[in-house]
C-alpha atoms as a PDB file:
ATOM      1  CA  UNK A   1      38.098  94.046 141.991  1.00  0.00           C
ATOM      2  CA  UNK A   2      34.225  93.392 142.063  1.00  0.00           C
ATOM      3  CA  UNK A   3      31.175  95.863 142.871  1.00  0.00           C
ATOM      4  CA  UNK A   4      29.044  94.248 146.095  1.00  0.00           C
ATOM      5  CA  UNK A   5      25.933  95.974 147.739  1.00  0.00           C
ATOM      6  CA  UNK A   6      25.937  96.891 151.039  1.00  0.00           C
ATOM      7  CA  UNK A   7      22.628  96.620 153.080  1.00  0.00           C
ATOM      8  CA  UNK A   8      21.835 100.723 152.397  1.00  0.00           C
ATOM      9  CA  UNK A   9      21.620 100.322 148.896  1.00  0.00           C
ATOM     10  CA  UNK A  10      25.382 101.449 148.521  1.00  0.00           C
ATOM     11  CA  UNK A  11      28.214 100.088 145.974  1.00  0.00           C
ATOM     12  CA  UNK A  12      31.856  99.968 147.244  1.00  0.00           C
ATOM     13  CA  UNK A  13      34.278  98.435 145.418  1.00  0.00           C
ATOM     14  CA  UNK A  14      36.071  95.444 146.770  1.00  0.00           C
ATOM     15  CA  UNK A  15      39.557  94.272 146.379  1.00  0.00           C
ATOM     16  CA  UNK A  16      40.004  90.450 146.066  1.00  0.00           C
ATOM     17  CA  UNK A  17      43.081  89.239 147.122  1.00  0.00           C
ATOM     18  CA  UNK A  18      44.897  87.647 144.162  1.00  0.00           C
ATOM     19  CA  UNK A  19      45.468  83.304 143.901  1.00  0.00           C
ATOM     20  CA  UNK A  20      48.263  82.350 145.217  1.00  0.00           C
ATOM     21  CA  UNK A  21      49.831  81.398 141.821  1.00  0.00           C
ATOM     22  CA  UNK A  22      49.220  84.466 140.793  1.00  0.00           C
ATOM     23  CA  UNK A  23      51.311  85.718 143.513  1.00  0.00           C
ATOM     24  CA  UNK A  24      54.508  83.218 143.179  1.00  0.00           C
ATOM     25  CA  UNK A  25      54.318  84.029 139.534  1.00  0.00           C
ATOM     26  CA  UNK A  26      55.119  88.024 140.420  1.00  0.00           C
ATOM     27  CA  UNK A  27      57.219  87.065 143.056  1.00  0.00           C
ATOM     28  CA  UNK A  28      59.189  84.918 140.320  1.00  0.00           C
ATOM     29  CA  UNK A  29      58.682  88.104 138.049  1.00  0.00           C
ATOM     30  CA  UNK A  30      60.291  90.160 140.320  1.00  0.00           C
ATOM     31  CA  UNK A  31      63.051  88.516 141.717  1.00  0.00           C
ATOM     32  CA  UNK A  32      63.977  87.864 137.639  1.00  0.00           C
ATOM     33  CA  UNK A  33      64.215  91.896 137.357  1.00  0.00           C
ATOM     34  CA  UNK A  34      66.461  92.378 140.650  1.00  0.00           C
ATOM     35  CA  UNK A  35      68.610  89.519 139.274  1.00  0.00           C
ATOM     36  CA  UNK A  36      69.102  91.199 135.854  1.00  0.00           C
ATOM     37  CA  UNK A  37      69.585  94.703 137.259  1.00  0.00           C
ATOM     38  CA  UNK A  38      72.166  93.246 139.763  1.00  0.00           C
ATOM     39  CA  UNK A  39      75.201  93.890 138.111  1.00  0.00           C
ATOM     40  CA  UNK A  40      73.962  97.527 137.505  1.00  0.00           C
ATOM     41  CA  UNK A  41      73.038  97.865 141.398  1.00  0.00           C
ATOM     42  CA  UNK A  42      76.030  96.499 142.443  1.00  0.00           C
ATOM     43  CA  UNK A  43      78.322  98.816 139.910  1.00  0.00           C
ATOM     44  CA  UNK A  44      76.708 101.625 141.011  1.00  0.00           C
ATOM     45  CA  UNK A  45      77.029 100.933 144.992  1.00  0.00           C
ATOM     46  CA  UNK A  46      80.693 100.506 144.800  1.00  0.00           C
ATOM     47  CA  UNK A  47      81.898 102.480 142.111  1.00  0.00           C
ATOM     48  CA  UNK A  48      79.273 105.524 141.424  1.00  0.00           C
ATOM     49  CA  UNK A  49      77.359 105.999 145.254  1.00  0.00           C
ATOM     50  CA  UNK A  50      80.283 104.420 147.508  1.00  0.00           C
ATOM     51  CA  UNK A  51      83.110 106.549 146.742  1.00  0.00           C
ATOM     52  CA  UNK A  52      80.661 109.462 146.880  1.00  0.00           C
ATOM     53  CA  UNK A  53      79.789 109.340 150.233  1.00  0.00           C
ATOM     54  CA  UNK A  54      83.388 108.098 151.015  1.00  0.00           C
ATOM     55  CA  UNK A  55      84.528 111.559 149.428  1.00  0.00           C
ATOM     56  CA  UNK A  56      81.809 113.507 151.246  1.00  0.00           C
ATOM     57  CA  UNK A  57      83.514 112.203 154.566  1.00  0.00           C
ATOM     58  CA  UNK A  58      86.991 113.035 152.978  1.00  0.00           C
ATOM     59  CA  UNK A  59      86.181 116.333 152.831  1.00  0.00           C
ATOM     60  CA  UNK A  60      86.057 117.529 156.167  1.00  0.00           C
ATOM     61  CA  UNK A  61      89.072 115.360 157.255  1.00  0.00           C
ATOM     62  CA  UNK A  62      92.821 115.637 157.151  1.00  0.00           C
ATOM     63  CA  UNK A  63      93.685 112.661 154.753  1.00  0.00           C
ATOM     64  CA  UNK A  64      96.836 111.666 152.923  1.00  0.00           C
ATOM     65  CA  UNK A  65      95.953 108.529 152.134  1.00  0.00           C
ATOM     66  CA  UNK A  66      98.136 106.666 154.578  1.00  0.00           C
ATOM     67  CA  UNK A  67      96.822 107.467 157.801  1.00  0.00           C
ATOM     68  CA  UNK A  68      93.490 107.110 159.064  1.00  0.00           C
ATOM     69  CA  UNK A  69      91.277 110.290 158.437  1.00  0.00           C
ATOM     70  CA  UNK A  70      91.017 112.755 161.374  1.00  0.00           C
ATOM     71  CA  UNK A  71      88.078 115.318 161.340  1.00  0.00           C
ATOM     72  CA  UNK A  72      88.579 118.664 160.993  1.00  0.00           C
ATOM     73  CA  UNK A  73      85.229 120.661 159.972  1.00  0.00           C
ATOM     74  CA  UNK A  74      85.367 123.373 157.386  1.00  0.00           C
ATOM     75  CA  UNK A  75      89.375 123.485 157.313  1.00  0.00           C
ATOM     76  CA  UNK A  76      89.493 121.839 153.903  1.00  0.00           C
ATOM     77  CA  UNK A  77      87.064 124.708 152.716  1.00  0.00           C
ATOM     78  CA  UNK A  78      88.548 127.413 154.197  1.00  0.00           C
ATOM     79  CA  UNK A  79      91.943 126.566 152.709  1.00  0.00           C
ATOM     80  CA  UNK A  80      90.536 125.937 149.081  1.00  0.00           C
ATOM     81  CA  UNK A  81      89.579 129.434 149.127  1.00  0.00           C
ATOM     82  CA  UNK A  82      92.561 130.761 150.973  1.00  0.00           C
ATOM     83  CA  UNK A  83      94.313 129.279 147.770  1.00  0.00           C
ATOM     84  CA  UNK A  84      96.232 131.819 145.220  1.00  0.00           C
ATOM     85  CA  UNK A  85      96.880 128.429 142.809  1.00  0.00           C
ATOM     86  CA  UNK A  86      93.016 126.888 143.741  1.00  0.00           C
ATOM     87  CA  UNK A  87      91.792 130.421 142.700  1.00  0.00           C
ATOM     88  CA  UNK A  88      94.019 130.175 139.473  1.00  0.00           C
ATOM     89  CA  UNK A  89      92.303 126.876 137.806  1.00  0.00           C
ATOM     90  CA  UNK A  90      88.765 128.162 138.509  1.00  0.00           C
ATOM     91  CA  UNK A  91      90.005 131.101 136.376  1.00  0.00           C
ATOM     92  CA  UNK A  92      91.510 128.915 133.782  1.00  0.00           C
ATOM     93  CA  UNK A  93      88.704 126.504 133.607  1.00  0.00           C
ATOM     94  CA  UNK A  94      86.115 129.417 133.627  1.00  0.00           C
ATOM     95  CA  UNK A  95      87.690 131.141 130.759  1.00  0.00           C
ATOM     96  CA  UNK A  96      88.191 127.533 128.988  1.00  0.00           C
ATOM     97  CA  UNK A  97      84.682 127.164 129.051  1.00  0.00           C
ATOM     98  CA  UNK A  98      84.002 130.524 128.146  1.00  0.00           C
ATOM     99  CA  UNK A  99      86.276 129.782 125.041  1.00  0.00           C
ATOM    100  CA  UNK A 100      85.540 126.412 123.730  1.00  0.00           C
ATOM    101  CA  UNK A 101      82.321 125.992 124.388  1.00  0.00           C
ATOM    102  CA  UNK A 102      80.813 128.593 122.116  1.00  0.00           C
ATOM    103  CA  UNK A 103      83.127 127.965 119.464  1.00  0.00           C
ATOM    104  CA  UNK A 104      82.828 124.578 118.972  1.00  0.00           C
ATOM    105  CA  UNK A 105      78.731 124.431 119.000  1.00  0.00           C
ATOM    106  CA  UNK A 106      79.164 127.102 116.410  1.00  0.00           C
ATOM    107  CA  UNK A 107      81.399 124.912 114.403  1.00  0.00           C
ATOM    108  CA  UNK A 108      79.412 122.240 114.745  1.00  0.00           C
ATOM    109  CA  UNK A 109      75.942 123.960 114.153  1.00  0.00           C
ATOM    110  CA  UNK A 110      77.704 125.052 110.990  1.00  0.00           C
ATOM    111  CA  UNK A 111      78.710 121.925 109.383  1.00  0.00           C
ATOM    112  CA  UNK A 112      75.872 120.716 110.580  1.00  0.00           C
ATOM    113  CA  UNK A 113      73.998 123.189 108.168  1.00  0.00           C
ATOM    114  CA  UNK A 114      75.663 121.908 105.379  1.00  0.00           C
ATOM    115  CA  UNK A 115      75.382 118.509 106.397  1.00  0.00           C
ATOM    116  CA  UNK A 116      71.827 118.740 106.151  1.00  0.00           C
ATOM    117  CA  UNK A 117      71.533 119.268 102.641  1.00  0.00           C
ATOM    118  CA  UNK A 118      71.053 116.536 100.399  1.00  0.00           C
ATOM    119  CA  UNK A 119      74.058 115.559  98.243  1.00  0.00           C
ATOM    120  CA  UNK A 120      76.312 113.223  96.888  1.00  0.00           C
ATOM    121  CA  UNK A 121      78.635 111.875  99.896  1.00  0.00           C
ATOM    122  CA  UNK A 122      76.754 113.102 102.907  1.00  0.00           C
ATOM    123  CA  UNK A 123      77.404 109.403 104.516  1.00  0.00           C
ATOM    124  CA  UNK A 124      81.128 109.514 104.058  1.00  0.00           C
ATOM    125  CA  UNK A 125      81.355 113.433 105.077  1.00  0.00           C
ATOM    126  CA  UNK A 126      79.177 113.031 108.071  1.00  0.00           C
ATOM    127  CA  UNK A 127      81.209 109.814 109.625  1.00  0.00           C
ATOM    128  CA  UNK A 128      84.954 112.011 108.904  1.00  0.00           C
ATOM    129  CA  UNK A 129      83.568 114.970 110.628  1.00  0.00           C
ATOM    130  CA  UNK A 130      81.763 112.736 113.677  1.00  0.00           C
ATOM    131  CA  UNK A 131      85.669 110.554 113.920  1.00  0.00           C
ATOM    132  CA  UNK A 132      87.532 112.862 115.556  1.00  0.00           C
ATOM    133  CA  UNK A 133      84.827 112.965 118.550  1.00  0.00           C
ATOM    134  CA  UNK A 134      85.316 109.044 119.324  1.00  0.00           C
ATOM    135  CA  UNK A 135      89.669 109.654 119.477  1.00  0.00           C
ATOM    136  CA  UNK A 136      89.947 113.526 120.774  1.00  0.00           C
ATOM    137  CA  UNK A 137      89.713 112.361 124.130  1.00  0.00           C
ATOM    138  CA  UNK A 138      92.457 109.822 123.876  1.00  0.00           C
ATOM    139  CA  UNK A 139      96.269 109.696 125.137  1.00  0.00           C
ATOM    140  CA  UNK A 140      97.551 109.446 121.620  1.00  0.00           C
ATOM    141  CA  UNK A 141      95.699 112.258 120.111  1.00  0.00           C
ATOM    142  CA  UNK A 142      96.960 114.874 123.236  1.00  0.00           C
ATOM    143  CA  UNK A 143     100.752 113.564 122.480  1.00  0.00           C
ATOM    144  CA  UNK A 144      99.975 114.568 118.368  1.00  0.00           C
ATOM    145  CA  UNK A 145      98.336 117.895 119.506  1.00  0.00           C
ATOM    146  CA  UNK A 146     101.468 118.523 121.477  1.00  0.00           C
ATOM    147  CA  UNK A 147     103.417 117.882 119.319  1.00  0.00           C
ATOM    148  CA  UNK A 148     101.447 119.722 116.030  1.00  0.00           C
ATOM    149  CA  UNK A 149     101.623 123.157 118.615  1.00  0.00           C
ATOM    150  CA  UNK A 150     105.328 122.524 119.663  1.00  0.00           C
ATOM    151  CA  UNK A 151     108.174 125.230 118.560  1.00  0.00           C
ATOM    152  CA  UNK A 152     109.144 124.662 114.831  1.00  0.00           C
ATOM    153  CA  UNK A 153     106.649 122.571 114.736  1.00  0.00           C
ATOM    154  CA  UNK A 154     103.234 122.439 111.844  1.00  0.00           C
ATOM    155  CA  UNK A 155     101.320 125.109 113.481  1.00  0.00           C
ATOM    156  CA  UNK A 156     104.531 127.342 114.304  1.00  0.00           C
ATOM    157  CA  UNK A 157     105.298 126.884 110.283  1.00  0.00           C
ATOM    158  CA  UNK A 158     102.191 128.244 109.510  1.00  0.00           C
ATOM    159  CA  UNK A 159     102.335 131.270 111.541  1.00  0.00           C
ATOM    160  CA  UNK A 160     105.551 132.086 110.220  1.00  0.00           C
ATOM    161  CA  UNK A 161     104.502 131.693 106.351  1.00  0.00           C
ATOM    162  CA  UNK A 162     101.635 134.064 107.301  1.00  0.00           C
ATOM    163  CA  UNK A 163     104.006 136.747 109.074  1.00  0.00           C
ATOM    164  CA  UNK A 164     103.156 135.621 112.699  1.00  0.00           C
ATOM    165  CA  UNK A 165     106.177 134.319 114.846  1.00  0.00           C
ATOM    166  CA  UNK A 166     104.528 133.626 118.354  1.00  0.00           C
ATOM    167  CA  UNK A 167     106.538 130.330 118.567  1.00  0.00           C
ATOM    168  CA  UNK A 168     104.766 127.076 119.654  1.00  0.00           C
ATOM    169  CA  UNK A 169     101.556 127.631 121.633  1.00  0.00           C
ATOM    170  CA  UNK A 170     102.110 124.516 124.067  1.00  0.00           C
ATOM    171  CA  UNK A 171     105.410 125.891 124.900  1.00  0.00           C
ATOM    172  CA  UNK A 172     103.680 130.275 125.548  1.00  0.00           C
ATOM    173  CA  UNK A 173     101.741 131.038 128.939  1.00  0.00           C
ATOM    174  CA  UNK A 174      99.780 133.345 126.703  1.00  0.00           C
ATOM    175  CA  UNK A 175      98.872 130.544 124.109  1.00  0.00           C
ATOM    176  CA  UNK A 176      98.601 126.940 125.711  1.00  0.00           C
ATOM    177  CA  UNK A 177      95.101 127.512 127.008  1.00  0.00           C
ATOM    178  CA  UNK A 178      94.115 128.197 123.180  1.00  0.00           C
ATOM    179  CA  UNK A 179      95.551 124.975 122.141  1.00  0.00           C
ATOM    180  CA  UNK A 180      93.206 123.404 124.737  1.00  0.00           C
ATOM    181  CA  UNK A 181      90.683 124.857 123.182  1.00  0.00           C
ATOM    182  CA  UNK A 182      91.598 124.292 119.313  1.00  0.00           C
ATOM    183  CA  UNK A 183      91.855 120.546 120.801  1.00  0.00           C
ATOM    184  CA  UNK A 184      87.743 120.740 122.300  1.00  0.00           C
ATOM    185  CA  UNK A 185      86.398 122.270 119.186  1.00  0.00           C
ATOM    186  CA  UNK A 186      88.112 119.801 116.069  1.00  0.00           C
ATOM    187  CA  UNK A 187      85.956 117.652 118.617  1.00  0.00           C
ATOM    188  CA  UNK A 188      82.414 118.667 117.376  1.00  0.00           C
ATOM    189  CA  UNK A 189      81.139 116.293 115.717  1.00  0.00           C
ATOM    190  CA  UNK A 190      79.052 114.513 118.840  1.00  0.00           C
ATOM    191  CA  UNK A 191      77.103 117.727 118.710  1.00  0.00           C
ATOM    192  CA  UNK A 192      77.404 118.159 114.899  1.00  0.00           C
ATOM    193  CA  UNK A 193      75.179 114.980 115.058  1.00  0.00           C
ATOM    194  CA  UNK A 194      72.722 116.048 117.418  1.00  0.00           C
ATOM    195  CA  UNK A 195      72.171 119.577 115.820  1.00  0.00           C
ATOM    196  CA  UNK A 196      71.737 117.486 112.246  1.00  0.00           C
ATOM    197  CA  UNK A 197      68.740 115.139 113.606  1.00  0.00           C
ATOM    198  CA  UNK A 198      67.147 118.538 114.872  1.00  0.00           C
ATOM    199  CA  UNK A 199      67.660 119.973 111.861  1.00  0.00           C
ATOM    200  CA  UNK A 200      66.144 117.434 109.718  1.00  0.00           C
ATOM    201  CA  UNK A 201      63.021 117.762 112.388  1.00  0.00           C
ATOM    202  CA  UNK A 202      62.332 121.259 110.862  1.00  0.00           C
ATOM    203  CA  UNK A 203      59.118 121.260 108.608  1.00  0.00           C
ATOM    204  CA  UNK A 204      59.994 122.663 105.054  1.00  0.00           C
ATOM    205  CA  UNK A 205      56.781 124.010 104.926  1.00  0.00           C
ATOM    206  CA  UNK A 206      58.177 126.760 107.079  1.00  0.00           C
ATOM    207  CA  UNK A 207      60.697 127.856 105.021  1.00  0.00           C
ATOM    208  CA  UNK A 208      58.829 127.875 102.199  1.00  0.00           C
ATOM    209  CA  UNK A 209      56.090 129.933 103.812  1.00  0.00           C
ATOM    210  CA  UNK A 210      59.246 132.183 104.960  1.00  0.00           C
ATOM    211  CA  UNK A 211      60.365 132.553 101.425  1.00  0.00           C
ATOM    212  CA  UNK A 212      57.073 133.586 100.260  1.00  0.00           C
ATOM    213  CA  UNK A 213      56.776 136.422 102.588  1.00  0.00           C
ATOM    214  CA  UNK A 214      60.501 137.234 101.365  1.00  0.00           C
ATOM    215  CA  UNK A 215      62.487 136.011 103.979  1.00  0.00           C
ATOM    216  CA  UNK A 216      66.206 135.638 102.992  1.00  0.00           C
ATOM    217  CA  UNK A 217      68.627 133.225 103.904  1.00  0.00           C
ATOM    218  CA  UNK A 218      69.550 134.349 107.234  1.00  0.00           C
ATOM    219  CA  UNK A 219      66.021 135.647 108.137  1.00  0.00           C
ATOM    220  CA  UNK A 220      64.971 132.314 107.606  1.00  0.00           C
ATOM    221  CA  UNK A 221      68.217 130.880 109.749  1.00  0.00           C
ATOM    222  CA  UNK A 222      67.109 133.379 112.583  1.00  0.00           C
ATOM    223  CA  UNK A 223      63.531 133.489 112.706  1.00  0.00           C
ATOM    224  CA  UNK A 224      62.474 129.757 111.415  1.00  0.00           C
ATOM    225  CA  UNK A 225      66.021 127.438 112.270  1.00  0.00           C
ATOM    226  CA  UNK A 226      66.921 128.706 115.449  1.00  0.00           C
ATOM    227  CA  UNK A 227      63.514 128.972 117.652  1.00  0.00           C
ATOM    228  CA  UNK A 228      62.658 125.085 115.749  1.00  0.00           C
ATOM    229  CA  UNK A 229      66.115 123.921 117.166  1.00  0.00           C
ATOM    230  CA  UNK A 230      66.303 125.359 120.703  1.00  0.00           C
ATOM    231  CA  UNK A 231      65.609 122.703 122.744  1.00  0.00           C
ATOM    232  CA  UNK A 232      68.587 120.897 120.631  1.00  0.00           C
ATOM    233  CA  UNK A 233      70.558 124.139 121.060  1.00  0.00           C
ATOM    234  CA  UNK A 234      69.980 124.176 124.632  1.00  0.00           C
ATOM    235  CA  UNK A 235      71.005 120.356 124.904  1.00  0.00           C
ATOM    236  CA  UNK A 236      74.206 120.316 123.267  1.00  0.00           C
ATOM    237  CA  UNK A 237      74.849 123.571 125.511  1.00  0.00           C
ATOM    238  CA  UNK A 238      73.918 122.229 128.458  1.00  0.00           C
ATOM    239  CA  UNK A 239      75.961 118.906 127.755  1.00  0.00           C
ATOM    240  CA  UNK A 240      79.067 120.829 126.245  1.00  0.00           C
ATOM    241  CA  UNK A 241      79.521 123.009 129.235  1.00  0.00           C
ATOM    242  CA  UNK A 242      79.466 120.671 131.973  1.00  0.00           C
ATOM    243  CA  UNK A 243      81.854 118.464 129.821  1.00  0.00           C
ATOM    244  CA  UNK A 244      84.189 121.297 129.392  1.00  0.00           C
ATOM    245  CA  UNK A 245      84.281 121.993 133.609  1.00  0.00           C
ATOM    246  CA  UNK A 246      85.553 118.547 133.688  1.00  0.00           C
ATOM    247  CA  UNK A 247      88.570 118.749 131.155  1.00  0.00           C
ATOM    248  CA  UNK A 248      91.825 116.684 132.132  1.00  0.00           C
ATOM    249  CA  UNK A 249      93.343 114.449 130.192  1.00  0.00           C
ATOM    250  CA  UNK A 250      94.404 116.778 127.249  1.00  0.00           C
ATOM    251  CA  UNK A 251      94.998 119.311 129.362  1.00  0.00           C
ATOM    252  CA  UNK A 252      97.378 117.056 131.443  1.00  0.00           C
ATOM    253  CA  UNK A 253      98.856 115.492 128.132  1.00  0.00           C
ATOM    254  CA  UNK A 254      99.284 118.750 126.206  1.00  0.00           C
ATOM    255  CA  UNK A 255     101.155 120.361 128.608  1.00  0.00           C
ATOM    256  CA  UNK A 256     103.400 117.285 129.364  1.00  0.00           C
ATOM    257  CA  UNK A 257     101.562 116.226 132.817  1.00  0.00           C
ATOM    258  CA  UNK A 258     102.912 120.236 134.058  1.00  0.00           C
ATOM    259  CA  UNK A 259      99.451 121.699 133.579  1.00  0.00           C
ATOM    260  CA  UNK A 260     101.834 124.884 132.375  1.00  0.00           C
ATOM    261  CA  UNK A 261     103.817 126.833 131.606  1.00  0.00           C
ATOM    262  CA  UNK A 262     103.560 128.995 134.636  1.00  0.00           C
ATOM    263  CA  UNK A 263     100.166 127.276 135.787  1.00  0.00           C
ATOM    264  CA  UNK A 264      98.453 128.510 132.721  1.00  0.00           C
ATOM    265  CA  UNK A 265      96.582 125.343 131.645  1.00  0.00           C
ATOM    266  CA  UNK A 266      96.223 124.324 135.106  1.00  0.00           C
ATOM    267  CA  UNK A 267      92.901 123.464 134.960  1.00  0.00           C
ATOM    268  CA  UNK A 268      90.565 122.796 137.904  1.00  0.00           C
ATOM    269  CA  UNK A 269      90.528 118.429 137.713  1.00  0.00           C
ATOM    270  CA  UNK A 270      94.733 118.938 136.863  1.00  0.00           C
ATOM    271  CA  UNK A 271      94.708 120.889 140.356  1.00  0.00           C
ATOM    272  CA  UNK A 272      92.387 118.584 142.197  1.00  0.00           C
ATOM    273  CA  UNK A 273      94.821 115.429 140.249  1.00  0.00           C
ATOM    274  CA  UNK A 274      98.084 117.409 142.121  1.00  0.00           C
ATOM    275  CA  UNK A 275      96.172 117.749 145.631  1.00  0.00           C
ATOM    276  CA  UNK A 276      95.114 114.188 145.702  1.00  0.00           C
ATOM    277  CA  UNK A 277      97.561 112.520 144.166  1.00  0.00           C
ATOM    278  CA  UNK A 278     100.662 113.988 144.018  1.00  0.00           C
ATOM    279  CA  UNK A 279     100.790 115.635 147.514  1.00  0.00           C
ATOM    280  CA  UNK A 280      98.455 112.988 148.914  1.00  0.00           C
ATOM    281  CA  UNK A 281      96.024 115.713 150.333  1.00  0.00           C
ATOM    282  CA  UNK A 282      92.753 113.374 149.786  1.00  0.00           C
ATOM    283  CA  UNK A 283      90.686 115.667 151.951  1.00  0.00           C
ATOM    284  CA  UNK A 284      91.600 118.448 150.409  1.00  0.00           C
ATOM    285  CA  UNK A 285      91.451 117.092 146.871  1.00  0.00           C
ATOM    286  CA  UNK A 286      87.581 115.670 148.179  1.00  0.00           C
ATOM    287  CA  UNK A 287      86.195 119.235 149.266  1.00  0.00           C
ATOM    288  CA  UNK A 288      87.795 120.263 145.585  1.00  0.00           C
ATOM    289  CA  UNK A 289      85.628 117.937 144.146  1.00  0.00           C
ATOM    290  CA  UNK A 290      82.609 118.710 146.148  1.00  0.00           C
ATOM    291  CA  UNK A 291      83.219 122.316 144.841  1.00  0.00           C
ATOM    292  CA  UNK A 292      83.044 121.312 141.346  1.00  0.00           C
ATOM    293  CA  UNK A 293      79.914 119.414 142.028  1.00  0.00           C
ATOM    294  CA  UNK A 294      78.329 122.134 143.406  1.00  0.00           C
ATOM    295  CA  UNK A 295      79.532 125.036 140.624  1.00  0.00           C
ATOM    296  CA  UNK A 296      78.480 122.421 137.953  1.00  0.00           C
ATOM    297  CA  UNK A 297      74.943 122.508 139.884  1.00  0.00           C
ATOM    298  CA  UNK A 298      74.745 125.994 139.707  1.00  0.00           C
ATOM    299  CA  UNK A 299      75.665 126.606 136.070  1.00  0.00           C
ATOM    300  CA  UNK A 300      73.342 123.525 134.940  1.00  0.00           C
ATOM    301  CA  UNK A 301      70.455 125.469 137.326  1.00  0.00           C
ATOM    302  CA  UNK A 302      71.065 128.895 135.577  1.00  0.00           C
ATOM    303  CA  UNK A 303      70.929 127.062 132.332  1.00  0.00           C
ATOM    304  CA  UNK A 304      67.690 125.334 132.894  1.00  0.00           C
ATOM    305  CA  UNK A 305      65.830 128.714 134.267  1.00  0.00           C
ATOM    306  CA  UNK A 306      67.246 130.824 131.477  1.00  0.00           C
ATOM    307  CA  UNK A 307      65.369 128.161 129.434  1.00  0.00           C
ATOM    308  CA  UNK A 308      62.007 129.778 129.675  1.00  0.00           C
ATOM    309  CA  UNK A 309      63.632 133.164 127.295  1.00  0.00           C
ATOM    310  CA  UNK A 310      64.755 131.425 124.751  1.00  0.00           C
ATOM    311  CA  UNK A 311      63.820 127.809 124.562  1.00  0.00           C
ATOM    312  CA  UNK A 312      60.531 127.170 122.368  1.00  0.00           C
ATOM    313  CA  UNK A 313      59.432 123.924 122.536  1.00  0.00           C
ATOM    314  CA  UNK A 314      56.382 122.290 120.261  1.00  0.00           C
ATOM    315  CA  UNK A 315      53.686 121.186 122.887  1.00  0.00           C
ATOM    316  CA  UNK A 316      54.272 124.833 124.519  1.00  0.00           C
ATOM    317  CA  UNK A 317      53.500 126.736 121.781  1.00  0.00           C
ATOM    318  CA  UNK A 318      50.220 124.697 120.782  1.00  0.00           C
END
């Protein structure tokens, strides 16, 4: 860009159009980028955007997967909610969430607590408590937990040492969701981790300016800890709940691929699993998933403007 004077007395600025080497060289520049992201584009096109759209179309068809799709509007919807067993896993997953979530961020918030005091073996204690997060999802680990909550099994020991004979939980319509949930929580050390770095973000001169004005313990927890480690709070919350909405595989594992007894794990994704894959409804298994998206959407929406009551953040507050 230069600064020329036109015949008024006035200054424009001028663009000059760049060399041409200049403009191979970005060319070159830019088709290097495209190449490297390639493999990303063309992941996300057919496995992430492709069979999105494909399942939007599902949704308002009749599809079983071996005959082509025929449209048929709203049918799908109106069905879903027509549904005493579709109605059923939104209650199960809604009171699954309800249940897990909070406990495990409290579990891990409190380990993470102790964590974050220095001592002898913090390394070794932080990695045993974080292990269980990179396994709980696995195949294996849902075959142990069935088998740990199983009649005359570890848990059903216990219970009976301590007075308590309500059998094996896996095996109880009134229990199996619980095990779900005992399952999610020993999982807490992904956000044990993230609750220790915002802990360790936490300026001590704050608590010591706390414990001069003769704040105890848990004034200090409630009224320095928690407003310093909100937007952390409201992370791991945020990220726990929409993983819990989209709970399967232990769910399908614990309950020996049944999502029972009596439909009482049956979850929402073990419902949408039996619609699409076991009856071959596709449509209707694509407007489940559609729902999910959208519930997910709204809970994630409620989250973020419920934000502004409890959420402190740094820059805000200067």
């Amino acid at each position: 860009m230069t600064l020329v004077k036109d015949p008024p007395g006035r200054v424009r600025a001028r663009h000059l159009a760049a060399p041409p080497a200049f403009r191979r060289r970005d060319r070159r520049d830019n088709l290097a980028g495209y190449l490297f992201m390639s493999p990303w584009i063309a992941g996300f096109l057919l496995l992430t955007a492709g069979p999105m759209i494909a399942s939007l179309y599902f949704a308002f068809t009749d599809y079983n997967l071996f005959n082509t799709p025929s449209w048929i509007g709203l049918d799908n919807f109106t069905q879903m909610f027509a549904d005493p067993r579709w109605r059923k896993s939104v209650e199960v997953t809604a009171k699954y969430v309800v249940i897990g979530t909070p406990l495990k961020l409290l579990l891990a918030l409190g380990v993470a607590l102790l964590l974050a005091r220095n001592g002898r073996g913090q390394g070794f204690y932080r990695a045993a408590f974080y292990a269980p997060s990179l396994i709980g999802a696995s195949v294996t680990v849902g075959f142990v937990w069935r088998a740990l909550f199983s009649d005359d099994a570890i848990v059903d020991r216990a219970q009976s040492l301590l007075g308590l004979h309500a059998g094996g939980w896996v095996g109880d319509p009134e229990w199996v969701l619980y095990s779900l949930a005992a399952l999610t929580v020993w999982q807490f050390g992904a956000p044990m981790v993230i609750f220790l770095a915002g802990l360790k973000q936490v300026p001590r001169e704050l608590y010591e300016a706390a414990a001069v004005d003769g704040a105890g313990p848990l004034r200090r927890f409630w009224s320095v800890t928690l407003p310093m480690i909100s937007p952390v709070l409201f992370f791991n919350v945020l990220l726990e709940t929409i993983h819990a909405f989209q709970i399967f595989g232990s769910a399908y594992v614990v309950s020996n691929a049944t999502c029972g007894p009596a439909d009482s794990a049956l979850v929402y994704t073990c419902y949408l699993y039996q619609k699409g894959f076991k009856e071959a409804q596709m449509g209707f298994a694509s407007a489940m998933a559609w729902m999910l998206l959208v519930a997910v959407a709204l809970v994630t929406a409620v989250l973020f403007w419920s934000q502004k009551r409890w959420v402190h953040y740094e820059e805000a507050a200067r």
